[in-house]
C-alpha atoms as a PDB file:
ATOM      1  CA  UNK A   1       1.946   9.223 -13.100  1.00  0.00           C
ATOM      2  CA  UNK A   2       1.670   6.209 -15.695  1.00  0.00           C
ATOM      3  CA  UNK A   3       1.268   2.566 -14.100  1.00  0.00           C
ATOM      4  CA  UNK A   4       2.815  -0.525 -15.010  1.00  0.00           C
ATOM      5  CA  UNK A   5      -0.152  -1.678 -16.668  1.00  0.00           C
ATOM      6  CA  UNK A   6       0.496  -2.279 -20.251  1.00  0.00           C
ATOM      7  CA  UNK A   7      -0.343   0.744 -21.739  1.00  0.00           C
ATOM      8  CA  UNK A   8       1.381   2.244 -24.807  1.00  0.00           C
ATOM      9  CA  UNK A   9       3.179   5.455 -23.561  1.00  0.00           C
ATOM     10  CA  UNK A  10       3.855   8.790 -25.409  1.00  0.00           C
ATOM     11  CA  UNK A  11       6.824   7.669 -26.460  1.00  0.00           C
ATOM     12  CA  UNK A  12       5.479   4.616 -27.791  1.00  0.00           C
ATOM     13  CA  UNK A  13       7.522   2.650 -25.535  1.00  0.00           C
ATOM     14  CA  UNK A  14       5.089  -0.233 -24.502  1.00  0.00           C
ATOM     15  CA  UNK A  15       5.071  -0.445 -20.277  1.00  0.00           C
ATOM     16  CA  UNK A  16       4.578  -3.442 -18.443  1.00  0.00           C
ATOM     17  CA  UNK A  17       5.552  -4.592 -15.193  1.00  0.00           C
ATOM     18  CA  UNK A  18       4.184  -5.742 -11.322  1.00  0.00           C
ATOM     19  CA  UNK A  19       1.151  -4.204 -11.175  1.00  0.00           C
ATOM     20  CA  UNK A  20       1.576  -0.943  -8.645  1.00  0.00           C
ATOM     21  CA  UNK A  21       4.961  -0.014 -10.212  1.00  0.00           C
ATOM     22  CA  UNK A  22       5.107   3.968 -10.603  1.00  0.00           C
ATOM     23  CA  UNK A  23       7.032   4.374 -13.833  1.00  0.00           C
ATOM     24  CA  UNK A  24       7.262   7.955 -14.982  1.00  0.00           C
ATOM     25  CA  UNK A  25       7.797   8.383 -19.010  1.00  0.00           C
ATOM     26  CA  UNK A  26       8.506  12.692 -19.164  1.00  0.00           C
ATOM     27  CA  UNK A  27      10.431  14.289 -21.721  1.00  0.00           C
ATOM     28  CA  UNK A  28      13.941  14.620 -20.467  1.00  0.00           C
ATOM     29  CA  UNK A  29      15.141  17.927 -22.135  1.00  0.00           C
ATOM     30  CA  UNK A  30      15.811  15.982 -25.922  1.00  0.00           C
ATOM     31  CA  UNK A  31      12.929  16.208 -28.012  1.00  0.00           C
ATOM     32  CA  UNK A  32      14.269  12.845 -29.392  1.00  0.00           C
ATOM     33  CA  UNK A  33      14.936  10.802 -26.592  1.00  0.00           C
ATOM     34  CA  UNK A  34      12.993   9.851 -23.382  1.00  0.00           C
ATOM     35  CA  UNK A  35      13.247   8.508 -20.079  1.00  0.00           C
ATOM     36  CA  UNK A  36      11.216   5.497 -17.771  1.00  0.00           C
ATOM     37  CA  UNK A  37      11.977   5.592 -14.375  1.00  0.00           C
ATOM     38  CA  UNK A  38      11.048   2.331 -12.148  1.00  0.00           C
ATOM     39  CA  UNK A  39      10.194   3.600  -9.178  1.00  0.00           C
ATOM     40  CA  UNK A  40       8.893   2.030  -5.876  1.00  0.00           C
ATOM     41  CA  UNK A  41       5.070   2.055  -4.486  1.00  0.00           C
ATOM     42  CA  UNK A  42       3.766   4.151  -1.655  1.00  0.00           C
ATOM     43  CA  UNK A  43       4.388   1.005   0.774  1.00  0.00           C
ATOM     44  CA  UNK A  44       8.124   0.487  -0.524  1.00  0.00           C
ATOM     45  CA  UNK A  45       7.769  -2.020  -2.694  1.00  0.00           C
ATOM     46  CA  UNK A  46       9.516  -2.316  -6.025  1.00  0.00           C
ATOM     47  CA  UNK A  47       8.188  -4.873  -8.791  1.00  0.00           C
ATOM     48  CA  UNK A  48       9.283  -5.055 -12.394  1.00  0.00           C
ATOM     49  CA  UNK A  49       8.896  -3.334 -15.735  1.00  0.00           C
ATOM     50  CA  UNK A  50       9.494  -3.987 -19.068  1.00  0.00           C
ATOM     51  CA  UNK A  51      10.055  -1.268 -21.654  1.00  0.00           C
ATOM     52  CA  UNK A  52       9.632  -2.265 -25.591  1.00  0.00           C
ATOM     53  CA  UNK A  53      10.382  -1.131 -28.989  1.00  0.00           C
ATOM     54  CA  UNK A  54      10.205  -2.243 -32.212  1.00  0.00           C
ATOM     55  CA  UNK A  55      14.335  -2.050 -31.729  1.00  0.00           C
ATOM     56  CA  UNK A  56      14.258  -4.256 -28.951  1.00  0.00           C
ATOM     57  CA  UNK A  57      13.417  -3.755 -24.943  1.00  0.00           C
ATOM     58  CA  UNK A  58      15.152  -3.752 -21.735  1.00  0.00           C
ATOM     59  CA  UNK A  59      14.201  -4.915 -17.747  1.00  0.00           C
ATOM     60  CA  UNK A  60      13.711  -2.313 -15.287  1.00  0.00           C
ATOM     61  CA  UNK A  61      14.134  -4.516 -11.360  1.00  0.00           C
ATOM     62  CA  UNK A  62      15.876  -2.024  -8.892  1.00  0.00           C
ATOM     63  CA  UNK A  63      14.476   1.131  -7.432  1.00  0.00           C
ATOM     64  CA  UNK A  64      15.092   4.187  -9.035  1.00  0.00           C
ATOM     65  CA  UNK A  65      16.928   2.302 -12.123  1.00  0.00           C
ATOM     66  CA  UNK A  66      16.331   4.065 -15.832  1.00  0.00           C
ATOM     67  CA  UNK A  67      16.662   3.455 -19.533  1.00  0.00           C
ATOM     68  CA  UNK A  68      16.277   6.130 -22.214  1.00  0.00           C
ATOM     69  CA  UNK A  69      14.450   5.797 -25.614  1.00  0.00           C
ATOM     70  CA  UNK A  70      14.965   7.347 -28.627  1.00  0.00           C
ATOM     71  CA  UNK A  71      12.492   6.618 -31.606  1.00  0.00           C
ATOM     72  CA  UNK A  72      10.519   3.862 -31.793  1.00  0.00           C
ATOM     73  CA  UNK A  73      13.505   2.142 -34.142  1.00  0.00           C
ATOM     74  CA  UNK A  74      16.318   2.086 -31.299  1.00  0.00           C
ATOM     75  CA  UNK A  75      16.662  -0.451 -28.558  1.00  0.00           C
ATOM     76  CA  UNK A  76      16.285   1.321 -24.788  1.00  0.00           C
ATOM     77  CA  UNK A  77      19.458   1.810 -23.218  1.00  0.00           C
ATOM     78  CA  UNK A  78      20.679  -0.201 -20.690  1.00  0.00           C
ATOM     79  CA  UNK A  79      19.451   0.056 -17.569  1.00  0.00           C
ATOM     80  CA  UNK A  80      21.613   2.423 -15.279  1.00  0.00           C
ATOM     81  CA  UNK A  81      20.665   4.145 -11.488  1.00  0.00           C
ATOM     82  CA  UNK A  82      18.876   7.355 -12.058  1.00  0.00           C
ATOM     83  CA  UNK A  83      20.575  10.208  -9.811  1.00  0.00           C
ATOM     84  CA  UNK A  84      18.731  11.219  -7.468  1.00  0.00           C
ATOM     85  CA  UNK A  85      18.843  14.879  -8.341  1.00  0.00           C
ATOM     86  CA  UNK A  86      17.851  14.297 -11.687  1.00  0.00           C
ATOM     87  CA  UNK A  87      14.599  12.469 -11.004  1.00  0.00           C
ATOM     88  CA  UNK A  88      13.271  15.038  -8.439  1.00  0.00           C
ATOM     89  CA  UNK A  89      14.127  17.969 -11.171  1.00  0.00           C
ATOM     90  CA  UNK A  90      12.757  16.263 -13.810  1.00  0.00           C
ATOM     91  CA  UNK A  91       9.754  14.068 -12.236  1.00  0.00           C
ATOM     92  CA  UNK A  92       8.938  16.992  -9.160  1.00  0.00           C
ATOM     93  CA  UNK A  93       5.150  17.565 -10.666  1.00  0.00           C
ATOM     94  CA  UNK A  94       4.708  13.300 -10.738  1.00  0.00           C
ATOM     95  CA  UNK A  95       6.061  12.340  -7.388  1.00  0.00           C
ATOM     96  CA  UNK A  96       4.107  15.606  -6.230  1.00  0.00           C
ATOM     97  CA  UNK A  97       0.487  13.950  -6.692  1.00  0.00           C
ATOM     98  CA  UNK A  98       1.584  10.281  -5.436  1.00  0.00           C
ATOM     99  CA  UNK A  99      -0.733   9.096  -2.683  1.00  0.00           C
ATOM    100  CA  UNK A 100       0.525   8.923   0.694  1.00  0.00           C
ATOM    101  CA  UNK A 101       1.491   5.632   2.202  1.00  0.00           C
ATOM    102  CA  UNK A 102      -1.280   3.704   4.375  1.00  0.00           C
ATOM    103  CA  UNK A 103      -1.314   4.074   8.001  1.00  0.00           C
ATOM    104  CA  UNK A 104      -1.607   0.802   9.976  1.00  0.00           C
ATOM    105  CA  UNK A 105      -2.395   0.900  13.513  1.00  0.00           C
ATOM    106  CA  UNK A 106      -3.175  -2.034  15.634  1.00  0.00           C
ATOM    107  CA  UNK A 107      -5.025  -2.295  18.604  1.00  0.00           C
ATOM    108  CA  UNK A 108      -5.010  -5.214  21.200  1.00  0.00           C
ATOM    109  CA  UNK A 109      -8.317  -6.670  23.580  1.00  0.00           C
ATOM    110  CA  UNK A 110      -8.871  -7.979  26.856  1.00  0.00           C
ATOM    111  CA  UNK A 111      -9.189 -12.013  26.476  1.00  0.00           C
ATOM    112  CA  UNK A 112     -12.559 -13.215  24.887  1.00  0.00           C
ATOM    113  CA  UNK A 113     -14.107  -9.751  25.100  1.00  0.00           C
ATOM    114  CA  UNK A 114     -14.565  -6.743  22.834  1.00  0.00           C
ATOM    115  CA  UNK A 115     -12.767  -4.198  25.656  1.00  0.00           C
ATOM    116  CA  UNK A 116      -9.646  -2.600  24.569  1.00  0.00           C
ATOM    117  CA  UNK A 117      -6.615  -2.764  26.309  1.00  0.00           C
ATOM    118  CA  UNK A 118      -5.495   0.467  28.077  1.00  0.00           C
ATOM    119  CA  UNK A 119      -2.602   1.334  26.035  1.00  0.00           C
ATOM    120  CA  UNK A 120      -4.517   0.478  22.934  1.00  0.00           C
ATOM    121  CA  UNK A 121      -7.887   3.114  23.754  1.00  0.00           C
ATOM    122  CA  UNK A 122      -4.783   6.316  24.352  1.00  0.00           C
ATOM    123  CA  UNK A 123      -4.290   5.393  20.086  1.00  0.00           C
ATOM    124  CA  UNK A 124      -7.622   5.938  18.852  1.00  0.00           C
ATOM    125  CA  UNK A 125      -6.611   9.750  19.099  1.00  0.00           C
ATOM    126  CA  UNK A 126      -4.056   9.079  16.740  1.00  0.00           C
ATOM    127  CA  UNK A 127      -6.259   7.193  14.147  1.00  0.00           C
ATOM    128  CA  UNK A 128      -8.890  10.068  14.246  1.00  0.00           C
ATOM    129  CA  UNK A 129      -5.948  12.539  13.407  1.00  0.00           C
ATOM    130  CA  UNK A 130      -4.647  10.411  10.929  1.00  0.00           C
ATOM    131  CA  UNK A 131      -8.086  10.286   9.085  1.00  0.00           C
ATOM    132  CA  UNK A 132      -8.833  13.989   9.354  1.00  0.00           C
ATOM    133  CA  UNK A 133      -5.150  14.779   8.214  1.00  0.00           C
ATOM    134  CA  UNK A 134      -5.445  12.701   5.098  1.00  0.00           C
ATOM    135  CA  UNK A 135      -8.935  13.475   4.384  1.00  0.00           C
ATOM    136  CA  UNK A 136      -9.067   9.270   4.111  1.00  0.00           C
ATOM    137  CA  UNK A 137     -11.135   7.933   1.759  1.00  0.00           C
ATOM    138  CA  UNK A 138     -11.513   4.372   2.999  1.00  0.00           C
ATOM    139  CA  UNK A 139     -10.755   2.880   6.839  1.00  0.00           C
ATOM    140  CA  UNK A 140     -10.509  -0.761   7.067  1.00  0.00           C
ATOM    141  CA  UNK A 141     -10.930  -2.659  10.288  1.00  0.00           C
ATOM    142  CA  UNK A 142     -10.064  -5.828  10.372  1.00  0.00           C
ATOM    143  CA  UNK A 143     -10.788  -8.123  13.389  1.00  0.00           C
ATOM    144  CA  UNK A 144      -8.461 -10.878  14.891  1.00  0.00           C
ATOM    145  CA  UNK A 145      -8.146 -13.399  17.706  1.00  0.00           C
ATOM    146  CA  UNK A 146      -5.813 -15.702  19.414  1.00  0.00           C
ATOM    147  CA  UNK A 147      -6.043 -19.496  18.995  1.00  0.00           C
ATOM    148  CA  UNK A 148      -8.258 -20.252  21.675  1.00  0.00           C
ATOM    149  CA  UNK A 149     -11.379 -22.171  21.115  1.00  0.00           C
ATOM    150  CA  UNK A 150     -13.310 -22.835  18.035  1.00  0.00           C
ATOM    151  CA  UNK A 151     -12.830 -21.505  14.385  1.00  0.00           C
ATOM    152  CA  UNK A 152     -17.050 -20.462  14.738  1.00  0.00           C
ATOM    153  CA  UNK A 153     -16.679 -18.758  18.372  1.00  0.00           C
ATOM    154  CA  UNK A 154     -13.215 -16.711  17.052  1.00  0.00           C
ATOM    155  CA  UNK A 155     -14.640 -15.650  13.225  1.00  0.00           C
ATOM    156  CA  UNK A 156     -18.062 -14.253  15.977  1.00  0.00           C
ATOM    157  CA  UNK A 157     -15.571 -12.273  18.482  1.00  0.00           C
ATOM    158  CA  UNK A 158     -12.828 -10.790  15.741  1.00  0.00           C
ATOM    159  CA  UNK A 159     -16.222  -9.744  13.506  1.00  0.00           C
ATOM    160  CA  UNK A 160     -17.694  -7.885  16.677  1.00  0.00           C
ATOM    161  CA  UNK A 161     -14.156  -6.523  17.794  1.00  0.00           C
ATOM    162  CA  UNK A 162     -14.159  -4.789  14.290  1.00  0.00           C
ATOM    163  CA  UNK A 163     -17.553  -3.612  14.836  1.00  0.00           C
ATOM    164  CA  UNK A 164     -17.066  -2.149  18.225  1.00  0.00           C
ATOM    165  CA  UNK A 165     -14.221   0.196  16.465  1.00  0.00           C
ATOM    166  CA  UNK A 166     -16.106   0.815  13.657  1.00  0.00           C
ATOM    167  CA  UNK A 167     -18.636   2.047  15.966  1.00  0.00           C
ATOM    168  CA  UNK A 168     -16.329   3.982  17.946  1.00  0.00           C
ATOM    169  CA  UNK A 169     -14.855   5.663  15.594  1.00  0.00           C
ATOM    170  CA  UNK A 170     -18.678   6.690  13.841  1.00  0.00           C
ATOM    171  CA  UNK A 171     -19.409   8.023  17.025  1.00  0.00           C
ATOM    172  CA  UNK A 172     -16.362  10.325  16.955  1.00  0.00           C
ATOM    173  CA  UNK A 173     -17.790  11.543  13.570  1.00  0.00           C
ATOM    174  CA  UNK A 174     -15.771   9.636  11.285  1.00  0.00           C
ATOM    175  CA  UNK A 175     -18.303   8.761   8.182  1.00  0.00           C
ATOM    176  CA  UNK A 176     -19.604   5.122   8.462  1.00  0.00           C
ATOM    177  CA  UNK A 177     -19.886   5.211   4.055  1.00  0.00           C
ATOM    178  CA  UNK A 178     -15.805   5.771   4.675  1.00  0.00           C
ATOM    179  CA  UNK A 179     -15.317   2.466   6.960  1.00  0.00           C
ATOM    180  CA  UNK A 180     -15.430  -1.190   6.082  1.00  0.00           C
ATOM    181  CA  UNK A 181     -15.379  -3.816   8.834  1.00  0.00           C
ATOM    182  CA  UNK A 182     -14.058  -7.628   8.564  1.00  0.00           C
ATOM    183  CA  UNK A 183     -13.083 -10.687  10.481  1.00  0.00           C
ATOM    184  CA  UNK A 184     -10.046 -12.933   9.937  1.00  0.00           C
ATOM    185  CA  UNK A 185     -10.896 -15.032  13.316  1.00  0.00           C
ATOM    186  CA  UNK A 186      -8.046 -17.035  14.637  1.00  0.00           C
ATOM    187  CA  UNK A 187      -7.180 -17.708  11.058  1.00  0.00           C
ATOM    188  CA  UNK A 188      -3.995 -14.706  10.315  1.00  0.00           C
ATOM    189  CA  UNK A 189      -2.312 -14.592  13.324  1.00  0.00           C
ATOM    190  CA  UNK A 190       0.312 -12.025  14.194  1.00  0.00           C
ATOM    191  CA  UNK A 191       2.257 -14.272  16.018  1.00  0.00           C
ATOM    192  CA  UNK A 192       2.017 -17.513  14.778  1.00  0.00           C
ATOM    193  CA  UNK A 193       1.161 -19.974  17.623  1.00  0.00           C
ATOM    194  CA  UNK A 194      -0.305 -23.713  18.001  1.00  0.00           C
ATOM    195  CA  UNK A 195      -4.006 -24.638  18.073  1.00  0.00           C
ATOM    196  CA  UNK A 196      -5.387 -23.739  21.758  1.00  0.00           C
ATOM    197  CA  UNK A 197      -2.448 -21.341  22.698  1.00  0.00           C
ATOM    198  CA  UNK A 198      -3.170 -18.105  24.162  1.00  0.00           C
ATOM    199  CA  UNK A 199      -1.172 -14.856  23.158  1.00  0.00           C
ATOM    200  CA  UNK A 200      -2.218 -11.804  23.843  1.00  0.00           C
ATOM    201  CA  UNK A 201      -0.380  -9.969  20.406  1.00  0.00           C
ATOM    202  CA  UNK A 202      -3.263 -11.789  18.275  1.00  0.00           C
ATOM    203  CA  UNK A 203      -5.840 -10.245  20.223  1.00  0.00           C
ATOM    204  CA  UNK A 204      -6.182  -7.271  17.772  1.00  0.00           C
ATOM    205  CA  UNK A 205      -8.355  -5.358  15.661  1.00  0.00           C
ATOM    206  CA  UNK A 206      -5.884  -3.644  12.485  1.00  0.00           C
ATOM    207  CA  UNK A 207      -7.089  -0.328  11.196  1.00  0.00           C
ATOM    208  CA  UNK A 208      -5.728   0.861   7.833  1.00  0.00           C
ATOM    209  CA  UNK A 209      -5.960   4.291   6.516  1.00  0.00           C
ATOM    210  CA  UNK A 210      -5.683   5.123   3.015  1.00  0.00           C
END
């Protein structure tokens, strides 16, 4: 599936866009004429393309919204929605080998300690399945903490809260070359909160499966 990333297409239709756009450029039954497709992202999210020729070019911005080319000559037509029925007919082999979303799970800690919470151990079932099921090529584990005491103490404890499930989840024979660990200290809280305040929600360690 082509990219938004400035590429000349078959069509010679010039793509460019927010980087992470899916734009699909397939025949669509005319040998003359062709169609781009702005489609969202894996995560949802829906950016911007621009499709050029030497007739003039047109702004994809909406999910799912088309324009048609035909010959390099001839302006794109104006953008319309693409029905729904026609894209899966006509794009089923594309969409077919986009990757699967992320998975984000979050886990929370006991205060000033590397222990997970009760609730938060019964998910690391869930993250192993996850991995196996999407044969996951990269795991990142990012560490967090509250706003209690200093920036040094907090960057220490979120670093070894990611290391404690990196370790965790090596032992359950998930491959360590697969797994990257990190700490954001009190510095990206979940729940934004004064210097010095305690809450328990920014206690976490965020694991992200792709």
């Amino acid at each position: 599936m082509p990219r938004s990333d400035g590429h000349t297409g078959p069509t010679g239709v010039i793509l460019s866009g927010v980087l992470m756009v899916a734009l699909l450029a397939l025949a669509d039954g005319c040998a003359s004429r062709r169609a781009v497709v702005l489609m969202p992202d894996p995560d949802g999210h829906v950016g911007k393309a621009e499709v050029t020729t030497e007739g003039g070019k047109q702004l994809l911005e909406k999910a799912q919204e088309m324009t048609r080319v035909s010959g390099r000559s001839n302006s794109p037509s104006p953008p319309a929605p693409a029905d729904p029925s026609y894209i899966a007919a006509t794009f089923a082999e594309a969409l077919a080998v986009e990757p699967l979303p992320s998975e984000k799970f979050i886990l929370f800690f006991e205060t000033g300690k590397t222990c997970l919470m009760a609730e938060s151990r019964a998910v690391i079932p869930t993250i192993l399945a996850a991995i196996k099921r999407r044969n996951a090529i990269n795991i990142s584990i990012s560490g967090h903490t509250d706003a209690v005491g200093s920036v040094q103490l907090n960057d220490r404890l979120a670093y070894e809260r990611a290391q404690a499930i990196r370790d965790l989840l090596v032992r359950k024979g998930v491959d360590p070359q697969r797994l990257t660990a990190s700490s954001h200290g009190k510095g990206n809280p979940r729940i934004p909160t004064p210097d010095g305040v305690a809450e328990p929600r920014n206690r976490r360690v965020e694991v992200i499966v792709r």
